[in-house]
N, C-alpha and C. Protein backbone atom coordinates (compact mmCIF):
# COMPACT_ATOMS: atom_id res chain seq x y z
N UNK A 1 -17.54 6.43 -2.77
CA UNK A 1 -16.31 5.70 -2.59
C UNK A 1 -15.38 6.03 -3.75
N UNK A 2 -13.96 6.13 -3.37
CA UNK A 2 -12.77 6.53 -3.98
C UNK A 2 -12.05 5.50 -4.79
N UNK A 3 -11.55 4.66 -5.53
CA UNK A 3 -10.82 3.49 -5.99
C UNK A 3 -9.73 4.12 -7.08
N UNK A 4 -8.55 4.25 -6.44
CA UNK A 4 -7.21 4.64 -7.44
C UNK A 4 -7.12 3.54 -8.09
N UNK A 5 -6.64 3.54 -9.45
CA UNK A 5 -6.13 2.46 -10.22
C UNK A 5 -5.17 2.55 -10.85
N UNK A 6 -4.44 1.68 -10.82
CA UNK A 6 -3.16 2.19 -12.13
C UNK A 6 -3.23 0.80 -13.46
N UNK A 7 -3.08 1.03 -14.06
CA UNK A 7 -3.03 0.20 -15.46
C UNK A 7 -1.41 0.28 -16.21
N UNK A 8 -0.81 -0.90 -16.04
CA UNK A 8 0.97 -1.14 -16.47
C UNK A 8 0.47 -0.60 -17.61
N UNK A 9 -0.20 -0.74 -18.48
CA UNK A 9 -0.19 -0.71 -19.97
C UNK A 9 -0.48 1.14 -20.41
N UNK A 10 -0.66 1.95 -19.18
CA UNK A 10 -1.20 3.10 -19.46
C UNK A 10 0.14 4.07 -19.16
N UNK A 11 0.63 4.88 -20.13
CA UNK A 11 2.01 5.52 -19.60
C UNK A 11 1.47 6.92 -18.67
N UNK A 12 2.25 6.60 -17.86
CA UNK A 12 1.64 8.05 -17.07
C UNK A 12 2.63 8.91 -16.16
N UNK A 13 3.03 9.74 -17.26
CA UNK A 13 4.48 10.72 -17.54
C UNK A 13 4.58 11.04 -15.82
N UNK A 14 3.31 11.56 -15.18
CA UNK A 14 3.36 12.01 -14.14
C UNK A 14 4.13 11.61 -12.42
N UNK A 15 3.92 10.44 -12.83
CA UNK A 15 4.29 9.16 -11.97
C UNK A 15 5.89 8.61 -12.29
N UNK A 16 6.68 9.55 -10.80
CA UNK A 16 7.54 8.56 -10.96
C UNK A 16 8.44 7.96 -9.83
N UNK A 17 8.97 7.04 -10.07
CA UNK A 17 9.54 6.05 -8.79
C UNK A 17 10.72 6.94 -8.48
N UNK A 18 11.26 6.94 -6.86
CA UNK A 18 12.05 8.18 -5.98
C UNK A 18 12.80 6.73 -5.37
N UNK A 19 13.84 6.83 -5.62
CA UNK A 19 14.50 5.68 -4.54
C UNK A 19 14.82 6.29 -3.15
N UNK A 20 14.36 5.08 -2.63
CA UNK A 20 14.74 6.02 -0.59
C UNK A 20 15.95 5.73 -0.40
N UNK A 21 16.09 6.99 0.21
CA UNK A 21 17.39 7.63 0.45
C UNK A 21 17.66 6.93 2.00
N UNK A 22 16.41 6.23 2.55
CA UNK A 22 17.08 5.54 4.29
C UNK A 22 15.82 5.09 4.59
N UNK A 23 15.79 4.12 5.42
CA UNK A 23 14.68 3.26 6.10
C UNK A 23 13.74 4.42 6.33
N UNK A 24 12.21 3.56 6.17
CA UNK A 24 10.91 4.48 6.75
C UNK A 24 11.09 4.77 8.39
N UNK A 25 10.45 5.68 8.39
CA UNK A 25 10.60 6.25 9.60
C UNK A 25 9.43 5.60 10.52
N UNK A 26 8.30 5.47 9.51
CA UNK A 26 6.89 5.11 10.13
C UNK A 26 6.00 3.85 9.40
N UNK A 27 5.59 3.19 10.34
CA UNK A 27 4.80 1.92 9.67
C UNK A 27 3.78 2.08 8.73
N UNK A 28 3.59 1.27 7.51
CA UNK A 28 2.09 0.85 6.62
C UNK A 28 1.08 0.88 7.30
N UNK A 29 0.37 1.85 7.04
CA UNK A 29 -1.48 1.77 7.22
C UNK A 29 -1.84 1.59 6.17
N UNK A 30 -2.69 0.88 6.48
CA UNK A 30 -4.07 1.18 5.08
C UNK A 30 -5.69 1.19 6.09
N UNK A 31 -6.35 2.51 6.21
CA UNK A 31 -7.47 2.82 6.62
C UNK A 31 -8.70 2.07 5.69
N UNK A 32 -9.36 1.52 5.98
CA UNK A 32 -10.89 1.06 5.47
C UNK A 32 -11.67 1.62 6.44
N UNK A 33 -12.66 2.74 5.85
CA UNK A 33 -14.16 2.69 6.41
C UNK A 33 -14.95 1.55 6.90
N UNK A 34 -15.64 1.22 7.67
CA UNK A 34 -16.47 0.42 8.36
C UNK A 34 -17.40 -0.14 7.44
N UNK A 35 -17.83 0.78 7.03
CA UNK A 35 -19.19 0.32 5.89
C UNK A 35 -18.42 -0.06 4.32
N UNK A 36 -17.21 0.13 4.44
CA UNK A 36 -16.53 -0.61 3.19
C UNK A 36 -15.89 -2.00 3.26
N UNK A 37 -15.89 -2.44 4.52
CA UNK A 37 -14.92 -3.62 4.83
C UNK A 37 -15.88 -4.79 4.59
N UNK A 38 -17.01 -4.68 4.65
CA UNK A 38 -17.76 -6.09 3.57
C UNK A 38 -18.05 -5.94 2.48
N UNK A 39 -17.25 -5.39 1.67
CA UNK A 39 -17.65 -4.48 0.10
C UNK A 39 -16.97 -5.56 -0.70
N UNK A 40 -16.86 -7.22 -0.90
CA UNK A 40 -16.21 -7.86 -2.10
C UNK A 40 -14.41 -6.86 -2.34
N UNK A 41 -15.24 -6.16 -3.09
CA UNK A 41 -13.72 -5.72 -4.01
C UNK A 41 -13.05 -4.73 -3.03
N UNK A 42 -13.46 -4.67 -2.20
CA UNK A 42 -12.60 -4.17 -1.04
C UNK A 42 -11.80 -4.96 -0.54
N UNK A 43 -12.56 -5.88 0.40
CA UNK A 43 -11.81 -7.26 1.23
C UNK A 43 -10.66 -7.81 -0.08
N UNK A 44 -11.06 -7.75 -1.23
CA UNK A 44 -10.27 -8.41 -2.08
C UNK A 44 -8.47 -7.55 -2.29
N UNK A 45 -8.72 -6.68 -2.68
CA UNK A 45 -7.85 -5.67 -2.68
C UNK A 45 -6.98 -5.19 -1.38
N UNK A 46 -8.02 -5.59 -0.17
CA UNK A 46 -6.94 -5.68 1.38
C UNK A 46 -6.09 -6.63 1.55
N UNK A 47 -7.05 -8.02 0.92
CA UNK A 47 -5.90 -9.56 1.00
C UNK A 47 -4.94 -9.58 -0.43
N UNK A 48 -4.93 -8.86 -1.06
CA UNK A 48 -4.09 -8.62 -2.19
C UNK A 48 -2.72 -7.81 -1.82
N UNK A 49 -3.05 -6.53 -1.36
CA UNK A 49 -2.16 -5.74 -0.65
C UNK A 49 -1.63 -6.37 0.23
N UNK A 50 -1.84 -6.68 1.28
CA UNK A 50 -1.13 -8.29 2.67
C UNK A 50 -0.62 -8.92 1.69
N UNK A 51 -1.08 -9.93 0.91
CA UNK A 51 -0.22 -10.88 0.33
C UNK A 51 1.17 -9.85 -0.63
N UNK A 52 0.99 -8.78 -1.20
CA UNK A 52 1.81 -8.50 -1.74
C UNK A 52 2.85 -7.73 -1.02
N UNK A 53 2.27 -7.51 -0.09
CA UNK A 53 3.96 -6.77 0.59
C UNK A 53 4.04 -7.71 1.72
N UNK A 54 3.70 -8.68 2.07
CA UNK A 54 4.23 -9.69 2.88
C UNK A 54 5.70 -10.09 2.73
N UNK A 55 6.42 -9.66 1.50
CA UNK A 55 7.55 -10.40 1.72
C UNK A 55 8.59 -8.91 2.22
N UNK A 56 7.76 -7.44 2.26
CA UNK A 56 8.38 -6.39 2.36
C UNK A 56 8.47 -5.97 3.66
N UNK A 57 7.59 -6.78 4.22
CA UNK A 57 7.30 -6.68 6.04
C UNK A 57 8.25 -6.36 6.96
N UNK A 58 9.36 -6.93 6.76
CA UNK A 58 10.54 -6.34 7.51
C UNK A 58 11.28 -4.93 7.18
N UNK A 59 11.60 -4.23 5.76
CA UNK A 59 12.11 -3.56 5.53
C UNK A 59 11.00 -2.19 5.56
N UNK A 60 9.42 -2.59 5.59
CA UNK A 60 8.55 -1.45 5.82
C UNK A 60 8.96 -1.16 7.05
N UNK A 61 8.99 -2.30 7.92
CA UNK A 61 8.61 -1.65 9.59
C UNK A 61 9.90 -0.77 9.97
N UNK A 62 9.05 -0.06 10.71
CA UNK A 62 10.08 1.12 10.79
C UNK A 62 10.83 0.82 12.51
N UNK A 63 12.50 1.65 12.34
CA UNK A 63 13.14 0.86 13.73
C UNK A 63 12.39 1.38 15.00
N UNK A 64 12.62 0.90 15.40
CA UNK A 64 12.05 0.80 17.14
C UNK A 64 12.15 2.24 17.58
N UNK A 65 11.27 3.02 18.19
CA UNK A 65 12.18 4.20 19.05
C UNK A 65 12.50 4.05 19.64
N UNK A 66 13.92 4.80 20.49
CA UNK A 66 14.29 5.40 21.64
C UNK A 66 14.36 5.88 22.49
C-alpha cells in the first residue's frame, strides 16, 4: 500500500499551486481497493477528504453535458 503525505511544515520547492484557468471538466474520484476500505486509516482519511471538500461540491462538479 501507497500513502502520499504532505507535511505544511516541510517546504517542498517542487510543489506548486496553478490557478484554473475555467471550471473542471470532469468529476472527483477517489478509488479505494476493496481490501483497503476496512483499513482504520483508510476509512479515516476517506471521511476526512468528504468532510473537507464538502463545502467545494458544487464548484468540483463538472457542467452537465450536451
Amino acid at each position: 500500500m501507497f500513502t502520499a503525505c504532505l507535511d505544511a511544515g516541510v517546504p517542498l520547492p517542487w510543489l506548486r499551486a496553478v490557478a484554473a484557468k475555467a471550471p473542471p471538466e470532469h468529476g472527483l474520484w477517489l478509488g479505494v481497493h476493496r481490501d483497503a476500505r476496512a483499513v482504520p486509516r483508510v476509512k479515516a482519511l476517506v471521511a476526512f477528504l468528504v468532510d473537507a471538500l464538502a463545502p467545494l461540491r458544487r464548484a468540483l462538479r463538472p457542467p452537465p453535458v450536451r
